[in-house]
N, C-alpha and C. Protein backbone atom coordinates (compact mmCIF):
# COMPACT_ATOMS: atom_id res chain seq x y z
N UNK A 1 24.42 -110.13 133.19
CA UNK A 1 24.27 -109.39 131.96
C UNK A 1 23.44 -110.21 130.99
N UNK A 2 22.58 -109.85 130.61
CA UNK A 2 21.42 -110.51 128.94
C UNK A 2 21.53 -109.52 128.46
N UNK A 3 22.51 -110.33 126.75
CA UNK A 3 22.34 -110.08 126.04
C UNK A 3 21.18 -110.15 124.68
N UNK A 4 20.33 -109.37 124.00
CA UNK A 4 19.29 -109.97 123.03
C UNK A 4 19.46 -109.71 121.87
N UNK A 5 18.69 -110.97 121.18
CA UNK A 5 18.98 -111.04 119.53
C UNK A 5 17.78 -111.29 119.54
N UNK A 6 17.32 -111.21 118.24
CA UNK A 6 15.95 -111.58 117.90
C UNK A 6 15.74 -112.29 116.57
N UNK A 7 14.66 -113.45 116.37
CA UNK A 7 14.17 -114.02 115.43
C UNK A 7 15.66 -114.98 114.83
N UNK A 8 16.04 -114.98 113.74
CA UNK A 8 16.88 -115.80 112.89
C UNK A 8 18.48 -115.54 113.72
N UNK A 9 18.29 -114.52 114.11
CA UNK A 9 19.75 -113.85 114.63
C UNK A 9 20.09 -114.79 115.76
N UNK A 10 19.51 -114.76 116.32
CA UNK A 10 19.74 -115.63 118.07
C UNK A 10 20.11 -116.78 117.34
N UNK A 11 19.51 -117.60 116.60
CA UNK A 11 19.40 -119.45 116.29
C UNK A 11 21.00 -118.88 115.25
N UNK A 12 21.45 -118.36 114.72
CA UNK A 12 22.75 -118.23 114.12
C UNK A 12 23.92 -117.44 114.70
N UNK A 13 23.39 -116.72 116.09
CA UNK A 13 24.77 -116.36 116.93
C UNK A 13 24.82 -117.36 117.80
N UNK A 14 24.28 -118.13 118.15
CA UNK A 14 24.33 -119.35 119.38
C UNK A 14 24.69 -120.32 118.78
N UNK A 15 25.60 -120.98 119.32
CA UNK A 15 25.57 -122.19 118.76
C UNK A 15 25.76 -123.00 119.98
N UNK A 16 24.19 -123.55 120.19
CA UNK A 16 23.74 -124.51 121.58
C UNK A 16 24.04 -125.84 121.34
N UNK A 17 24.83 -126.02 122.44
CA UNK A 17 25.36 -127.56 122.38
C UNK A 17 24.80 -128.28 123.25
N UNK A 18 23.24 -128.15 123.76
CA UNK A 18 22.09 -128.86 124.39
C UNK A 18 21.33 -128.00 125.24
N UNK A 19 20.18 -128.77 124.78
CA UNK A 19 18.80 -128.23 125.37
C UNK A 19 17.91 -128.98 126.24
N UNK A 20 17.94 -128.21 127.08
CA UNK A 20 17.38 -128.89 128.50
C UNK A 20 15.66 -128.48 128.63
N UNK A 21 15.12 -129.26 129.16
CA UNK A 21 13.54 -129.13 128.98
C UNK A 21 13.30 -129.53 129.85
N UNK A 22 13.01 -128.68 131.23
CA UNK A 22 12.77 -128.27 132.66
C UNK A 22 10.90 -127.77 132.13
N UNK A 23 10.12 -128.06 131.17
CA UNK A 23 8.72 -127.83 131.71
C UNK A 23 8.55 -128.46 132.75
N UNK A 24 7.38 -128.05 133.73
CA UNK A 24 7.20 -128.61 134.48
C UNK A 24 7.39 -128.49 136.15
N UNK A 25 8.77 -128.64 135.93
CA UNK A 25 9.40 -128.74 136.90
C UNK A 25 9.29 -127.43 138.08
N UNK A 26 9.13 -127.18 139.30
CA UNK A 26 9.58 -126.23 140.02
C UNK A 26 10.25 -126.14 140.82
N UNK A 27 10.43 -124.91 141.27
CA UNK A 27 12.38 -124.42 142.17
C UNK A 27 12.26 -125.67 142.92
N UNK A 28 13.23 -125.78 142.89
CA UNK A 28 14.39 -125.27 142.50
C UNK A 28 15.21 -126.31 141.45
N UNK A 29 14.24 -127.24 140.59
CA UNK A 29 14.66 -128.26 139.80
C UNK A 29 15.17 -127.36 138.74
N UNK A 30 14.72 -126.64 138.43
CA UNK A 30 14.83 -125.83 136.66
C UNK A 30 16.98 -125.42 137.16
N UNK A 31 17.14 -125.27 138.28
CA UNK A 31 18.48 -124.36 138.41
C UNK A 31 19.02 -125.79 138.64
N UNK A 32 18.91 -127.24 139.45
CA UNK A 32 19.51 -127.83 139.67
C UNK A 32 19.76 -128.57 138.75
N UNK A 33 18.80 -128.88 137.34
CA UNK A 33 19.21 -129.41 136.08
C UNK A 33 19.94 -128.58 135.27
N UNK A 34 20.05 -126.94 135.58
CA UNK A 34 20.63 -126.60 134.24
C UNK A 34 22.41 -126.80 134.59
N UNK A 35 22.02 -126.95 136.06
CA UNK A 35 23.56 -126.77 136.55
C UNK A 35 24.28 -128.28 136.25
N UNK A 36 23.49 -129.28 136.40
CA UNK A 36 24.22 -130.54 135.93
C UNK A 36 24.33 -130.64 134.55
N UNK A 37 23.42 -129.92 133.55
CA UNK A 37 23.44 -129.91 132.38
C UNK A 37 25.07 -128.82 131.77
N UNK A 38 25.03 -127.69 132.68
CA UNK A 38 26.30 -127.26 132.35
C UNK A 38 27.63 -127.63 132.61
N UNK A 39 27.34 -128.72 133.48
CA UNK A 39 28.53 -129.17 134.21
C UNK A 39 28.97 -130.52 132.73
N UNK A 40 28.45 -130.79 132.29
CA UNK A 40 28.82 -131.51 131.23
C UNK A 40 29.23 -130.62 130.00
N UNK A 41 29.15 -129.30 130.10
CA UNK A 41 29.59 -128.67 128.91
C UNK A 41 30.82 -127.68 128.76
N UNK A 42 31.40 -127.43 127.71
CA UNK A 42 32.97 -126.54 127.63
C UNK A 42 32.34 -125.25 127.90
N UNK A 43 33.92 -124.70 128.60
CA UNK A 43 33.39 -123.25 128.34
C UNK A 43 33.16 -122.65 126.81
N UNK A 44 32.28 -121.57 126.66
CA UNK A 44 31.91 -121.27 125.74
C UNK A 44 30.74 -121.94 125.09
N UNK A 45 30.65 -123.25 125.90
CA UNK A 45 29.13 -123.25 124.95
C UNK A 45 28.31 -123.13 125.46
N UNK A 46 26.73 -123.61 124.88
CA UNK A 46 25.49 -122.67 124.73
C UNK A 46 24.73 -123.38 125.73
N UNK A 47 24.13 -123.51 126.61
CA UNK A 47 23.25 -124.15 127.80
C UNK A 47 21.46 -123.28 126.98
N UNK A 48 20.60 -124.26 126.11
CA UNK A 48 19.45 -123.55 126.03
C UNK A 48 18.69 -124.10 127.22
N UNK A 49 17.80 -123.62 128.00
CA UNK A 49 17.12 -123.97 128.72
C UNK A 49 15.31 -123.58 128.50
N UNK A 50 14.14 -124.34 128.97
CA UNK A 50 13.23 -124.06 128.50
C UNK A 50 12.13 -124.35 130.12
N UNK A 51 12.01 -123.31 130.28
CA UNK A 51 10.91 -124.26 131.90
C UNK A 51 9.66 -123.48 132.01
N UNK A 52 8.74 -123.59 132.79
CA UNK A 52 7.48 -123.18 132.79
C UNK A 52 7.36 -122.36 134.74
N UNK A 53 8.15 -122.69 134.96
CA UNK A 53 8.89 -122.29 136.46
C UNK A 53 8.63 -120.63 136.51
N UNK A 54 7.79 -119.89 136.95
CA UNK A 54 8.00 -118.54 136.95
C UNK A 54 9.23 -117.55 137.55
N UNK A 55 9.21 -118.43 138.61
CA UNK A 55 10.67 -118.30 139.39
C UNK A 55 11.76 -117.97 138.77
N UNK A 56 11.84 -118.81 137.63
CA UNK A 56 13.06 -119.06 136.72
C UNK A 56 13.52 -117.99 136.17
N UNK A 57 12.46 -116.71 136.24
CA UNK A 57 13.41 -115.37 135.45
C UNK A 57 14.28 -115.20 136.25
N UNK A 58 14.01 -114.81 137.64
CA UNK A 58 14.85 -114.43 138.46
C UNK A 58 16.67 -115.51 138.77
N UNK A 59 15.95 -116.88 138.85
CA UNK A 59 16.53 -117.66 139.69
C UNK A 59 17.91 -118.26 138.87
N UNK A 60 17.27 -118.28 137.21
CA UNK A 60 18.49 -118.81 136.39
C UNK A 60 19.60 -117.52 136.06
N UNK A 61 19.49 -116.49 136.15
CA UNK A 61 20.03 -115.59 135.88
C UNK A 61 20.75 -115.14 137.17
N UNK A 62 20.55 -115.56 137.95
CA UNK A 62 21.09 -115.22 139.21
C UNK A 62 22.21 -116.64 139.73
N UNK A 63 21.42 -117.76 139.02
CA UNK A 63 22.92 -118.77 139.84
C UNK A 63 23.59 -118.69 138.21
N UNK A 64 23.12 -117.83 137.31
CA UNK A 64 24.77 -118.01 135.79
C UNK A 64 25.30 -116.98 136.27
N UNK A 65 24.90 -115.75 136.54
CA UNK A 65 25.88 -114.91 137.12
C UNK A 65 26.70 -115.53 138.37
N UNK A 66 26.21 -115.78 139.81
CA UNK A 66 26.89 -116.67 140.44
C UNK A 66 27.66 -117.50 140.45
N UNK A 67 27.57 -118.39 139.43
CA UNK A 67 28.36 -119.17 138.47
C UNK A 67 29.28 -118.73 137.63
N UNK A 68 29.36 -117.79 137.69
CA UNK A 68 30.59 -117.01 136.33
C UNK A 68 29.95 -117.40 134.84
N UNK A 69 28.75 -117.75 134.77
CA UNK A 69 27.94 -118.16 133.06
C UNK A 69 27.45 -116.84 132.93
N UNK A 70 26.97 -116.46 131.43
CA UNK A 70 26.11 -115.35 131.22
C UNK A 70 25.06 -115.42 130.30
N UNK A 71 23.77 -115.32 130.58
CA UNK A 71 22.82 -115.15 130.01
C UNK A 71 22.63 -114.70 129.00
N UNK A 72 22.59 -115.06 127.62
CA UNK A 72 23.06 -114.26 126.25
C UNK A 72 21.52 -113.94 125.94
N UNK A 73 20.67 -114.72 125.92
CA UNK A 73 19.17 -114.27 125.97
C UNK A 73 18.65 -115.02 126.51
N UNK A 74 16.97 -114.42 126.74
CA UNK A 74 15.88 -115.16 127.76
C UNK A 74 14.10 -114.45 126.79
N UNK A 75 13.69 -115.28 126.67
CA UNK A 75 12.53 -115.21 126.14
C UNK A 75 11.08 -115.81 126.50
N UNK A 76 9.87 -115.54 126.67
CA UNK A 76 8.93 -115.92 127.04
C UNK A 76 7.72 -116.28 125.64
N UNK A 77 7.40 -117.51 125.56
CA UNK A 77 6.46 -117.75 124.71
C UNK A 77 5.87 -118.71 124.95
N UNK A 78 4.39 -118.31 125.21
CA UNK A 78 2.87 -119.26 125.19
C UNK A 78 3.35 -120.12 126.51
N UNK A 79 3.92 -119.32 128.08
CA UNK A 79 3.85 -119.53 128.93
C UNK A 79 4.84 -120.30 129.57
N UNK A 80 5.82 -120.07 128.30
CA UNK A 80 7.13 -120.78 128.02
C UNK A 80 8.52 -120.17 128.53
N UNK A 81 9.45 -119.97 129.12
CA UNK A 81 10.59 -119.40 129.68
C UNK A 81 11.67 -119.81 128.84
N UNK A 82 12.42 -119.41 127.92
CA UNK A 82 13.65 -119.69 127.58
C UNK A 82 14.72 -118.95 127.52
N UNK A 83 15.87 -119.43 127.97
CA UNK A 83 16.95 -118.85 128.20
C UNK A 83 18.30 -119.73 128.11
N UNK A 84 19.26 -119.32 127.14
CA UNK A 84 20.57 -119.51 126.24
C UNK A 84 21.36 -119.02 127.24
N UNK A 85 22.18 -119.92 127.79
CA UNK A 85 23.26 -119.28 128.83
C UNK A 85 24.28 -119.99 128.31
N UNK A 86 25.41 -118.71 128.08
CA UNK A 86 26.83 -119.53 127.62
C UNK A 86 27.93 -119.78 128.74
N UNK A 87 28.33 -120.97 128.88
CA UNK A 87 29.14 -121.28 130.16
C UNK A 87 30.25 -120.65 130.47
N UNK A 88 31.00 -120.29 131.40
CA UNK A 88 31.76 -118.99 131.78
C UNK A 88 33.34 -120.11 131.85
C-alpha cells in the first residue's frame, strides 16, 4: 500500500528517523541497505530512502510489503527515487 502527501505535508506527517542514500548503487544494494538500515529501527518509524536504481520502484515496495513495512510515499525527482517506508 503507498500512501501520498505532498510538498510541506509529507516532511510534517513523517517523522524519519534516518535517511539512507543508496545513489548509485544497483539491485540489489538499494533493498539490501534499506533492510539493514531498518533493522536498526523501531517499529513505527520512518526508513527515508533515496537511490537512482530504476529497479527500485518495483523492488523496495515489494520486499516492505514482504517485510510487513509500508510504503507511506515514493517520489521521483531529477532522476532521483525516494521513498519513506514506515517499519511494520
Amino acid at each position: 500500500m503507498v500512501m501520498n502527501f505532498s510538498g510541506s505535508r509529507r516532511s510534517s506527517m513523517m517523522n524519519v528517523a534516518k535517511v539512507l542514500d543508496a545513489k548509485g548503487l544497483a539491485c540489489p544494494m538499494p533493498v539490501v541497505r534499506a533492510k539493514k538500515a531498518m533493522d536498526e529501527l523501531q517499529s513505527g518509524q520512518v526508513l527515508e530512502v533515496h537511490t537512482t536504481d530504476k529497479g527500485a520502484k518495483n523492488d523496495l515496495p515489494a520486499w516492505a510489503k514482504a517485510s510487513g513495512h509500508t510504503v507511506i510515499d515514493m517520489k521521483e525527482e531529477n532522476g532521483v527515487l525516494m521513498f519513506w517506508i514506515q517499519k511494520g
